[in-house]
PDB file of N, CA and C in Angstrom:
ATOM      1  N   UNK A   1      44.995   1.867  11.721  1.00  0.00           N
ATOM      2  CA  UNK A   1      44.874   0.902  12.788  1.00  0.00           C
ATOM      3  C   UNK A   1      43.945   1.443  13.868  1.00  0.00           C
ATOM      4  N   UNK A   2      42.924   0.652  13.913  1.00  0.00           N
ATOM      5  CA  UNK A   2      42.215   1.206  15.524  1.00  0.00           C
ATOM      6  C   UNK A   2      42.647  -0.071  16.884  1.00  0.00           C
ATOM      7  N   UNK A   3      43.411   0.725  17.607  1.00  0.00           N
ATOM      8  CA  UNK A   3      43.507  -0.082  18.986  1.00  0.00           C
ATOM      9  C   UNK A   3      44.490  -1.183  18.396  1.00  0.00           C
ATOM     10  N   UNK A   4      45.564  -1.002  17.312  1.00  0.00           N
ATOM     11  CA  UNK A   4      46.217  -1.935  17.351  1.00  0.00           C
ATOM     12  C   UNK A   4      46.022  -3.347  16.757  1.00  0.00           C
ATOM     13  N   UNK A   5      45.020  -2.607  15.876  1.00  0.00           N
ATOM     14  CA  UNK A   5      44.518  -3.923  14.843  1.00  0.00           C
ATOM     15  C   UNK A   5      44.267  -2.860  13.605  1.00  0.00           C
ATOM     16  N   UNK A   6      45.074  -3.921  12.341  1.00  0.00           N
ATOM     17  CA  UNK A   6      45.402  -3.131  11.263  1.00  0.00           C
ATOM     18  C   UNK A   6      43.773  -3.048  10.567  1.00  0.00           C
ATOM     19  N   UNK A   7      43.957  -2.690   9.615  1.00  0.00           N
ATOM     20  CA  UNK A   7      42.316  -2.161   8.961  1.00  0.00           C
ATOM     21  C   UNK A   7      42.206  -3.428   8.450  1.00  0.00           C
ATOM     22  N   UNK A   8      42.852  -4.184   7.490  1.00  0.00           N
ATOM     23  CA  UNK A   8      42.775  -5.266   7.037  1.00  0.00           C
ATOM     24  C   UNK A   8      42.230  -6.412   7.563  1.00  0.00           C
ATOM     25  N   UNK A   9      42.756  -6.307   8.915  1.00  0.00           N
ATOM     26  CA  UNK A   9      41.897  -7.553   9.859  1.00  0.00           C
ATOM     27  C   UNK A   9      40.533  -7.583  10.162  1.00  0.00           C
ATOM     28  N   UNK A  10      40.412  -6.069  10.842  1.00  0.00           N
ATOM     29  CA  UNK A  10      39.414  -5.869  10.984  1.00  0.00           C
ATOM     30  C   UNK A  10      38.119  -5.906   9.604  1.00  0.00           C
ATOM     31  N   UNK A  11      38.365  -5.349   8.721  1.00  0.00           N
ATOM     32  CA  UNK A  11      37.736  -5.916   7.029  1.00  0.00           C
ATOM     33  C   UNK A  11      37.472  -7.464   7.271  1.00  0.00           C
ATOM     34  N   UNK A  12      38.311  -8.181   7.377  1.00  0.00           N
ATOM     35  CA  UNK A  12      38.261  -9.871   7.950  1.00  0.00           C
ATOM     36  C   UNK A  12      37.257 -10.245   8.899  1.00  0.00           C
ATOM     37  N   UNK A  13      37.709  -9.813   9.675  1.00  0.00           N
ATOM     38  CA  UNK A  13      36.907 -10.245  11.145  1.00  0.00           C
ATOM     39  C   UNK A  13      35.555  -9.810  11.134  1.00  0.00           C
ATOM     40  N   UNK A  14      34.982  -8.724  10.613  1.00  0.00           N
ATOM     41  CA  UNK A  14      33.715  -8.197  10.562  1.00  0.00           C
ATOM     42  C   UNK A  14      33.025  -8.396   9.465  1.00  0.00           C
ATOM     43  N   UNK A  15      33.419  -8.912   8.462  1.00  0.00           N
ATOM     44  CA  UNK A  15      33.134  -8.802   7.043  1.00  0.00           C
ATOM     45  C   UNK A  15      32.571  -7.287   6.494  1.00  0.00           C
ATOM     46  N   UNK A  16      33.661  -6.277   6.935  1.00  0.00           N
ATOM     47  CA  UNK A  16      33.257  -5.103   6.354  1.00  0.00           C
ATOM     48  C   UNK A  16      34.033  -4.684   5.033  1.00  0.00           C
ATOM     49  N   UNK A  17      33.489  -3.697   4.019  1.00  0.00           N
ATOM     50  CA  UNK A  17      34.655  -3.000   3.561  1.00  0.00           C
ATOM     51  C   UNK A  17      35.022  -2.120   3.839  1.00  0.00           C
ATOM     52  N   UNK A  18      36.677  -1.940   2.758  1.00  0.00           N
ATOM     53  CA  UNK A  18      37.562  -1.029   3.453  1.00  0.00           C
ATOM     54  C   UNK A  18      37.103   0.567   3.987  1.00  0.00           C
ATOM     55  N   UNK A  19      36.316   0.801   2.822  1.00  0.00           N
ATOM     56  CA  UNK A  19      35.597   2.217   2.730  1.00  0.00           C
ATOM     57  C   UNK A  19      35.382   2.622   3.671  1.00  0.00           C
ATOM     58  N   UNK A  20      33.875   1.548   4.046  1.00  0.00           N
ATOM     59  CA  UNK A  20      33.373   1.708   5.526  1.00  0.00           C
ATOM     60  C   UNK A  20      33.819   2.251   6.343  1.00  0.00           C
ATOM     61  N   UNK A  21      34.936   1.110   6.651  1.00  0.00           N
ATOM     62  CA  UNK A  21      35.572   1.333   8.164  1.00  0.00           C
ATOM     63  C   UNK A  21      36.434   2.693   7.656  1.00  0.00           C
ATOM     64  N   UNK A  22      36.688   3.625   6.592  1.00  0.00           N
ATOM     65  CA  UNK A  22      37.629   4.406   6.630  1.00  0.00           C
ATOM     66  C   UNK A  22      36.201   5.674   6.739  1.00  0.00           C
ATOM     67  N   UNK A  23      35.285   5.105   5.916  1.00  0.00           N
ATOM     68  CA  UNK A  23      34.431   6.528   6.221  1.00  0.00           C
ATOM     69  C   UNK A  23      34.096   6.884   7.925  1.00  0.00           C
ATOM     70  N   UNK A  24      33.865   5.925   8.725  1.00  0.00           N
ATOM     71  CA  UNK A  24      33.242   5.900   9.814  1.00  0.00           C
ATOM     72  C   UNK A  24      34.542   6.579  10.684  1.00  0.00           C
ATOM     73  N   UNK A  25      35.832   6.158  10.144  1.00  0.00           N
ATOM     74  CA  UNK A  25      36.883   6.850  10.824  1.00  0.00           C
ATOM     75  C   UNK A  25      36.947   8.106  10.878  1.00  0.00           C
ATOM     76  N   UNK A  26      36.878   8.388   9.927  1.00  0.00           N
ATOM     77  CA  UNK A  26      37.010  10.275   9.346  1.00  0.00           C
ATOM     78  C   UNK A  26      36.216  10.549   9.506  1.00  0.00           C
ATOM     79  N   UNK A  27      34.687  10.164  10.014  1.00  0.00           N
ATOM     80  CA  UNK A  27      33.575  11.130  10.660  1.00  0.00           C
ATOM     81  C   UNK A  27      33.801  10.832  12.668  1.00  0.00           C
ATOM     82  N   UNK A  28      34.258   9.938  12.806  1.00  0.00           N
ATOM     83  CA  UNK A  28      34.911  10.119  14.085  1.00  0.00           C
ATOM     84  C   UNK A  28      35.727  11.170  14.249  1.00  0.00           C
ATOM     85  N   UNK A  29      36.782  11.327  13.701  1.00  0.00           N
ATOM     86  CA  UNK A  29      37.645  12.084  13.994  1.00  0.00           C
ATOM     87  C   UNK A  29      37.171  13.490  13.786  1.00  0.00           C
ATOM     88  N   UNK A  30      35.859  13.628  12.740  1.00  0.00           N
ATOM     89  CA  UNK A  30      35.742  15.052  13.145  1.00  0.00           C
ATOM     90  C   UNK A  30      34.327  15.052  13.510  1.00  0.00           C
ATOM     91  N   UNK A  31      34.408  14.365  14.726  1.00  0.00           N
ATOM     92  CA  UNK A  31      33.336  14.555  15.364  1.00  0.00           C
ATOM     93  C   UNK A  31      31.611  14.600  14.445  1.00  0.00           C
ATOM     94  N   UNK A  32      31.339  13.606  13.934  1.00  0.00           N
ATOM     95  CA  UNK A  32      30.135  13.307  13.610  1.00  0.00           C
ATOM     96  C   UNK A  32      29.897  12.136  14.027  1.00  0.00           C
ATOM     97  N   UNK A  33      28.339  12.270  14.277  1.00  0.00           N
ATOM     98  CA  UNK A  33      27.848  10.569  14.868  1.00  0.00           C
ATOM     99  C   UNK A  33      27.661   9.786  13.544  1.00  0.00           C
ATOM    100  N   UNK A  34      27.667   8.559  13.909  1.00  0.00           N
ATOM    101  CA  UNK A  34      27.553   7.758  13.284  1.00  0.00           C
ATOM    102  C   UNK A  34      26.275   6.843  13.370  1.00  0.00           C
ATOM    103  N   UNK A  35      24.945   7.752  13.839  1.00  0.00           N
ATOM    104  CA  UNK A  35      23.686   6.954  13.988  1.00  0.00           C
ATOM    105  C   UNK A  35      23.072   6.783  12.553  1.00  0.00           C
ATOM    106  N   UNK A  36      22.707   6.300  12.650  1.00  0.00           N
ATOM    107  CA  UNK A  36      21.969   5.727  11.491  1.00  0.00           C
ATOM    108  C   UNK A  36      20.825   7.203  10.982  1.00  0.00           C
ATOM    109  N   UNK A  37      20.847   7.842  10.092  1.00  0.00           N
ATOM    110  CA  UNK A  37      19.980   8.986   9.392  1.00  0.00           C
ATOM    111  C   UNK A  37      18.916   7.994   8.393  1.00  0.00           C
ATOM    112  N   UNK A  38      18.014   8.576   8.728  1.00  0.00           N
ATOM    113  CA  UNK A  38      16.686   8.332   7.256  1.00  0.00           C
ATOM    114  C   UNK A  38      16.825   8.729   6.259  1.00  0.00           C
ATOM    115  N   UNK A  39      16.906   7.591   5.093  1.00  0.00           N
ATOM    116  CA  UNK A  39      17.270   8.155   4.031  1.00  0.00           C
ATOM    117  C   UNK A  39      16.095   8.356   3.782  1.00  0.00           C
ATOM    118  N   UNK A  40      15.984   9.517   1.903  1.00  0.00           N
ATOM    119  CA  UNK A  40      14.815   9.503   1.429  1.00  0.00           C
ATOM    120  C   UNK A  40      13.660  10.500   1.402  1.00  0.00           C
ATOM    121  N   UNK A  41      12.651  10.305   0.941  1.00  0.00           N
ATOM    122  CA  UNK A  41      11.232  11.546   1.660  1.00  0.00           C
ATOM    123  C   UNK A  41      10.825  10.907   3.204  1.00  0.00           C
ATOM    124  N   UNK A  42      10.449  11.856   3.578  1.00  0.00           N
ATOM    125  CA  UNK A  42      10.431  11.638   4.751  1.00  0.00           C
ATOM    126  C   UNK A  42       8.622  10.968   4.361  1.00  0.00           C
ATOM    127  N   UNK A  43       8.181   9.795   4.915  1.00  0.00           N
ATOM    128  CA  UNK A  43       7.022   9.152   5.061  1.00  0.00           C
ATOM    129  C   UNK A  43       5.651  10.152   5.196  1.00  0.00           C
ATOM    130  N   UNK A  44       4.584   9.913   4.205  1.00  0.00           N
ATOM    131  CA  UNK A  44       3.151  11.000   4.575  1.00  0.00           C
ATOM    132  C   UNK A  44       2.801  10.490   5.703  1.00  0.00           C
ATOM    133  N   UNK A  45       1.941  11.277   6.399  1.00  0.00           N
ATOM    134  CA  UNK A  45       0.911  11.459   7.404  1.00  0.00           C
ATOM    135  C   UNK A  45      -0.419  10.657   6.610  1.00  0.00           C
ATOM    136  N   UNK A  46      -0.941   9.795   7.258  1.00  0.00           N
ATOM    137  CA  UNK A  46      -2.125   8.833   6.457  1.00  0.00           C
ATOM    138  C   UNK A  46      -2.723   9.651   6.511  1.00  0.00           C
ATOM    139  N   UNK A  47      -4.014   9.744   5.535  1.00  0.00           N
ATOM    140  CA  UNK A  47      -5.046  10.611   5.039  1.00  0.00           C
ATOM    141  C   UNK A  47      -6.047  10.061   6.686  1.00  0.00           C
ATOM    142  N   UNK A  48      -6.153  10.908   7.242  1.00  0.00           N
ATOM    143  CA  UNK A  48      -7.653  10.818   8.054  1.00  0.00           C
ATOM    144  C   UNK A  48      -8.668  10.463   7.756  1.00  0.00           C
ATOM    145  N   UNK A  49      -9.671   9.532   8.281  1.00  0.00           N
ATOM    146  CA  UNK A  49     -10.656   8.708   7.636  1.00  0.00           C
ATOM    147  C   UNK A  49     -12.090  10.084   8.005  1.00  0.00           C
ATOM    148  N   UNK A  50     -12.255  10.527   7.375  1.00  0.00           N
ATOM    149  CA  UNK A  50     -13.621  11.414   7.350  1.00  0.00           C
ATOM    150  C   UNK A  50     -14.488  10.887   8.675  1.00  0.00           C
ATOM    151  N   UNK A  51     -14.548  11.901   8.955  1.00  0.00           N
ATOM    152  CA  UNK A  51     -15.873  11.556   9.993  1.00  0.00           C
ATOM    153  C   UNK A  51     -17.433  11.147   9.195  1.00  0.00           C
ATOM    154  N   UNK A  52     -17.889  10.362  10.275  1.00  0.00           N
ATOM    155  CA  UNK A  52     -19.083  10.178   9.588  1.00  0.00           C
ATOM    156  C   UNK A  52     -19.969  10.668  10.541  1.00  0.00           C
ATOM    157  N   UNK A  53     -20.842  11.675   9.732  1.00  0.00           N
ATOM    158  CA  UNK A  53     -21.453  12.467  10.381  1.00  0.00           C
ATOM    159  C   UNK A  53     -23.472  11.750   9.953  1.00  0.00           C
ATOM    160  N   UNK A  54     -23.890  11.029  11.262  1.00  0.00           N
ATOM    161  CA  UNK A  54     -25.219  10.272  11.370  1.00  0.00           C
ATOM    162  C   UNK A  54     -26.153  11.456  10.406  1.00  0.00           C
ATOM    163  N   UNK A  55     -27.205  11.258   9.817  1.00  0.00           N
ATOM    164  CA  UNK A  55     -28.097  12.286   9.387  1.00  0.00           C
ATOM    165  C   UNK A  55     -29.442  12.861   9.955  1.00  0.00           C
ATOM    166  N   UNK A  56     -29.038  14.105   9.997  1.00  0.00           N
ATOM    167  CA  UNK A  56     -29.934  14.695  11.522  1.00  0.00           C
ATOM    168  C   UNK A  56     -31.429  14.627  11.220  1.00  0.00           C
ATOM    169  N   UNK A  57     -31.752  15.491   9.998  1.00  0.00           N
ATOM    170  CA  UNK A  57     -33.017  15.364   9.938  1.00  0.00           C
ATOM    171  C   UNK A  57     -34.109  14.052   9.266  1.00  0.00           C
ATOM    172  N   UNK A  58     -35.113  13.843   9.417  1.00  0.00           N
ATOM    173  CA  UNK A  58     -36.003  12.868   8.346  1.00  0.00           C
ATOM    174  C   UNK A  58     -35.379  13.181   6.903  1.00  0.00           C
ATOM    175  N   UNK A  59     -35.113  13.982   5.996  1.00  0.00           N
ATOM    176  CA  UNK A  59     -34.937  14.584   4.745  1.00  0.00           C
ATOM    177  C   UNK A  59     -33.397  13.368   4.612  1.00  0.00           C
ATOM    178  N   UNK A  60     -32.972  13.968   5.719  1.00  0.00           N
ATOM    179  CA  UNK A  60     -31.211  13.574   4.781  1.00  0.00           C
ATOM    180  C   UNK A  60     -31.059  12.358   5.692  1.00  0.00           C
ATOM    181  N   UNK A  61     -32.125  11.579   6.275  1.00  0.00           N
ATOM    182  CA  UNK A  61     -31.981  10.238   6.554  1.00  0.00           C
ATOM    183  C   UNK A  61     -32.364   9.363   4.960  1.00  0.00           C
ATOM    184  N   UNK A  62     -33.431   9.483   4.782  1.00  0.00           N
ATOM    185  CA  UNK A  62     -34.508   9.307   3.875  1.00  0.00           C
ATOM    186  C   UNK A  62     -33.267   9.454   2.152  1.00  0.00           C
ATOM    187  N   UNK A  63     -32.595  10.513   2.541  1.00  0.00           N
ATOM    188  CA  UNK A  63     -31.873  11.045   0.929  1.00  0.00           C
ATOM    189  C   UNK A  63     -30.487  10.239   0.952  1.00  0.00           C
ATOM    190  N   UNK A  64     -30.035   9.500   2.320  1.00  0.00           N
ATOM    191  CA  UNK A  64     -28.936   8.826   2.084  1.00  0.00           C
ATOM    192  C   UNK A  64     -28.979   7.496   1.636  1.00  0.00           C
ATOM    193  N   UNK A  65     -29.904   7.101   2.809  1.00  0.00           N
ATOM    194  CA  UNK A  65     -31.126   5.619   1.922  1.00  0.00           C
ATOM    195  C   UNK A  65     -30.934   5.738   0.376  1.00  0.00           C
ATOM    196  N   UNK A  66     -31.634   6.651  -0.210  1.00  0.00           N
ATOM    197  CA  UNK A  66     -32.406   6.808  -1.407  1.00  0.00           C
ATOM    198  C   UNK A  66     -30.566   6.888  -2.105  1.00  0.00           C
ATOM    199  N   UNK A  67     -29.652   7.500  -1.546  1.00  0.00           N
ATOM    200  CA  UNK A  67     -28.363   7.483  -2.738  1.00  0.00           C
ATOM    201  C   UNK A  67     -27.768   5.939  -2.350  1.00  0.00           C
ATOM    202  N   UNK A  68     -27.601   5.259  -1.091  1.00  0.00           N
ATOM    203  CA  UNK A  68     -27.650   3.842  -0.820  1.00  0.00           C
ATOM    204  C   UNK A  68     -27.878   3.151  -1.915  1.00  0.00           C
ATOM    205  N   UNK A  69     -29.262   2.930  -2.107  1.00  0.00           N
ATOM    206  CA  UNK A  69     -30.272   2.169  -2.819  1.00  0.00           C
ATOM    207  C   UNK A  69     -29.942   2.584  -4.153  1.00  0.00           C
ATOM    208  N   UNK A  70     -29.802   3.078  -4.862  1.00  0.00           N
ATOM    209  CA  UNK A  70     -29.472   3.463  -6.614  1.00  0.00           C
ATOM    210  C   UNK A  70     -27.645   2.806  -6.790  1.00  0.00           C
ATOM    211  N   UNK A  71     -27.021   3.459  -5.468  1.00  0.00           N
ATOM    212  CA  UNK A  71     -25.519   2.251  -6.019  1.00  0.00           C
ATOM    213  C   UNK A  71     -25.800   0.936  -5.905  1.00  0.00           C
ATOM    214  N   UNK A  72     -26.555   0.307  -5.238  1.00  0.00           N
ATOM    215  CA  UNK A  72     -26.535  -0.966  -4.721  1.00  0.00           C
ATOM    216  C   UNK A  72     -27.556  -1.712  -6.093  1.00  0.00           C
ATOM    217  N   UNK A  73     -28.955  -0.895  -6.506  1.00  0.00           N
ATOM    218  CA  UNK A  73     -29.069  -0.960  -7.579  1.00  0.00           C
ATOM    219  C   UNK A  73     -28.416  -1.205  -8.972  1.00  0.00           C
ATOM    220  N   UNK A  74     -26.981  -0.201  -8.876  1.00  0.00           N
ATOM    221  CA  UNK A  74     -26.654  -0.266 -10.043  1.00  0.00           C
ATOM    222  C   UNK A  74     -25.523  -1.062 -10.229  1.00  0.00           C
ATOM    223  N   UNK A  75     -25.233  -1.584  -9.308  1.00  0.00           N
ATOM    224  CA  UNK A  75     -24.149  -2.722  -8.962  1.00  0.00           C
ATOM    225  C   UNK A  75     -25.014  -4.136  -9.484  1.00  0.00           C
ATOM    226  N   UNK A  76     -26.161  -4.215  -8.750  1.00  0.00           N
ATOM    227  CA  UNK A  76     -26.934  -5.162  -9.221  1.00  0.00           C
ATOM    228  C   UNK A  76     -27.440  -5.459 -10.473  1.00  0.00           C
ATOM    229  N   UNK A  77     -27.195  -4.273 -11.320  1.00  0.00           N
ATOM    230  CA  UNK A  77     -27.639  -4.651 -12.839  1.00  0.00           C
ATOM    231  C   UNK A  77     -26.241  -4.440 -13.833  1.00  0.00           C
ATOM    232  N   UNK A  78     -25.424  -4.113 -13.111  1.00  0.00           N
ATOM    233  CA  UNK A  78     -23.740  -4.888 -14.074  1.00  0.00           C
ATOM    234  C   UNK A  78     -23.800  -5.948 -13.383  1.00  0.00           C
ATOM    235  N   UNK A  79     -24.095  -6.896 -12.349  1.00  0.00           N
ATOM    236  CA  UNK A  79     -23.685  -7.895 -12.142  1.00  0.00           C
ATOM    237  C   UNK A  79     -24.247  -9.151 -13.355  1.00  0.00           C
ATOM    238  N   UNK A  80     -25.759  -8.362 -12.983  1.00  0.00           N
ATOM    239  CA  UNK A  80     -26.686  -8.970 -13.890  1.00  0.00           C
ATOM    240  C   UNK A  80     -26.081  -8.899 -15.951  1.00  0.00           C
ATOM    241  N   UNK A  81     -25.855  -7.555 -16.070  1.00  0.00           N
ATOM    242  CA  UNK A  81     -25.702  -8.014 -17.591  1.00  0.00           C
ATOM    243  C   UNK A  81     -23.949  -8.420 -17.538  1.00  0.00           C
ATOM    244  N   UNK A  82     -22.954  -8.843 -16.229  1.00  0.00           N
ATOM    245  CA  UNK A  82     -21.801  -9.399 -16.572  1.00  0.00           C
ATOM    246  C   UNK A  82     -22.940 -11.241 -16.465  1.00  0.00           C
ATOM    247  N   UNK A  83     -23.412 -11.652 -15.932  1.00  0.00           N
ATOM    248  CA  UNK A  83     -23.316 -12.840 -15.449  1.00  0.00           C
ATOM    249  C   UNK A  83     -24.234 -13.220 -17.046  1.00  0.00           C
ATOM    250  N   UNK A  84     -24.891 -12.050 -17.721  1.00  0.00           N
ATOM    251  CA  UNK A  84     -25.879 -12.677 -19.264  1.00  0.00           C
ATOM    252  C   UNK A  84     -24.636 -12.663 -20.194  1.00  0.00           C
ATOM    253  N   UNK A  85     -23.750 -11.729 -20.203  1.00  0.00           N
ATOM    254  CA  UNK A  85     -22.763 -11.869 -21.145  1.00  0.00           C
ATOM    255  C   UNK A  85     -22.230 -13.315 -21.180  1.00  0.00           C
ATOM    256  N   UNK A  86     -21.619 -14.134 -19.756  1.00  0.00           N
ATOM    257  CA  UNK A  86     -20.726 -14.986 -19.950  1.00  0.00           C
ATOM    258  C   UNK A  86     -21.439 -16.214 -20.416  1.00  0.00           C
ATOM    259  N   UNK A  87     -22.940 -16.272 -19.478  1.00  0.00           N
ATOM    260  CA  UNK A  87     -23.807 -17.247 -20.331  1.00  0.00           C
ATOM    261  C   UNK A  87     -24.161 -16.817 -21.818  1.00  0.00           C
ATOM    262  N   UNK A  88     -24.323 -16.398 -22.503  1.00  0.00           N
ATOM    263  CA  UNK A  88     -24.309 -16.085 -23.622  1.00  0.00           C
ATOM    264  C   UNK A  88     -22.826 -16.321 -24.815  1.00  0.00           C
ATOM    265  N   UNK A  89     -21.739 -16.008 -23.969  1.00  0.00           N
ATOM    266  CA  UNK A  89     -20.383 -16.783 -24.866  1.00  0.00           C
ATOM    267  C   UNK A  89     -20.760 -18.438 -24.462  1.00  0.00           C
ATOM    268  N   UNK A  90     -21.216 -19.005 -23.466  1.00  0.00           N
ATOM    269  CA  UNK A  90     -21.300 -20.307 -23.337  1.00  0.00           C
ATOM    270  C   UNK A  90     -21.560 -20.955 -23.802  1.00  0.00           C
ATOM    271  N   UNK A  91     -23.118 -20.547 -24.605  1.00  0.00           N
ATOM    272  CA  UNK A  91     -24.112 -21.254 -25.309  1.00  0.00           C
ATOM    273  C   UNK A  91     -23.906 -20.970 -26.648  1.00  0.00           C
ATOM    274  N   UNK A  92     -23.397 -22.595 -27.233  1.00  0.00           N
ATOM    275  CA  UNK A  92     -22.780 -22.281 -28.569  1.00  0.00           C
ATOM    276  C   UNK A  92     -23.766 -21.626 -29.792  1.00  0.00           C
ATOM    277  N   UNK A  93     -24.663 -21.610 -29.825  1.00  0.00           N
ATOM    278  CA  UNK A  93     -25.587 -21.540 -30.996  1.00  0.00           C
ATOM    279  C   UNK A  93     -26.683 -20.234 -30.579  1.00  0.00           C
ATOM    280  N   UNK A  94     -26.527 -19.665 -29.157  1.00  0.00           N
ATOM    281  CA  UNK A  94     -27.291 -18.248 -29.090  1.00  0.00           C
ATOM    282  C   UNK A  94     -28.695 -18.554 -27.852  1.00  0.00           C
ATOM    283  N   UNK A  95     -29.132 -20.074 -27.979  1.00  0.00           N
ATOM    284  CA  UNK A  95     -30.250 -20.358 -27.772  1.00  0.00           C
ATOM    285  C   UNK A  95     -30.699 -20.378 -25.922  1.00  0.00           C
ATOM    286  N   UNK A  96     -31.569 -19.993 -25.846  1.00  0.00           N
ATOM    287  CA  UNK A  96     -31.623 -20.001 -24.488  1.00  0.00           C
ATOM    288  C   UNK A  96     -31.688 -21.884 -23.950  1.00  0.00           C
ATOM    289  N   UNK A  97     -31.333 -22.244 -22.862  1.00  0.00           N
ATOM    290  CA  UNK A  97     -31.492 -23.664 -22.394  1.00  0.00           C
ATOM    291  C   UNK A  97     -32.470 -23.822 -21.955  1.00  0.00           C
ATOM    292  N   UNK A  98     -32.935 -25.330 -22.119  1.00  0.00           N
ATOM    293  CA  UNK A  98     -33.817 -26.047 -21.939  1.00  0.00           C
ATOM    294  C   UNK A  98     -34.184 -25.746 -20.540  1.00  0.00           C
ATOM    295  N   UNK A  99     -35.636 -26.030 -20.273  1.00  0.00           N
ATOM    296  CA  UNK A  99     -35.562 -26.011 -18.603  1.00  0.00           C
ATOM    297  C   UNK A  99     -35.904 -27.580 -18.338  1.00  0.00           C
ATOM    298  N   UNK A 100     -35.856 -28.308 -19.088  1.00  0.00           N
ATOM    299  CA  UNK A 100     -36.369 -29.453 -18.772  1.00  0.00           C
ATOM    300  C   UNK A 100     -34.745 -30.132 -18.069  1.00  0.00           C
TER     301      UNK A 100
END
């Protein structure tokens, strides 16, 4: 009973179970809090986003361009042989289309 209300009611009145209210008792009584603990791994630290460091000289202005330009390139020619593949399943017989 806490304060004169049997456990049972209280189970009722709160919609708890019995457990509960008996665990929370017996860490009262010997003195433990009852705050809420984190379960689990404790959460990572997000990865830090790299600095971006501008390029000092003509050379490694010129050489970032130049690695730029070859992905952007090579993006541009899978786009190119995805977009010949699908025209190519399209066209039943192989043939290129008319331009007329």
């Amino acid at each position: 009973m806490v304060k004169g209300l049997p456990l049972q009611e209280i189970c009722l009145r709160y919609d708890l179970n019995r457990s509960t209210i008996q665990t929370w008792m017996r860490k009262i009584r010997q003195g433990i809090s009852l705050e809420n603990k984190q379960r689990g791994r404790t959460p990572k630290a997000p990865m830090p986003r790299p600095k971006k460091k501008g390029p000092q000289t003509e050379l490694e202005k010129l050489q970032a361009e130049n690695l730029r330009l070859r992905a952007e390139n090579a993006l541009l020619k899978k786009v190119k042989a995805l977009v010949e593949g699908q025209e190519a399943i399209a066209r039943p017989n192989g043939q290129k289309p008319s331009t007329n």
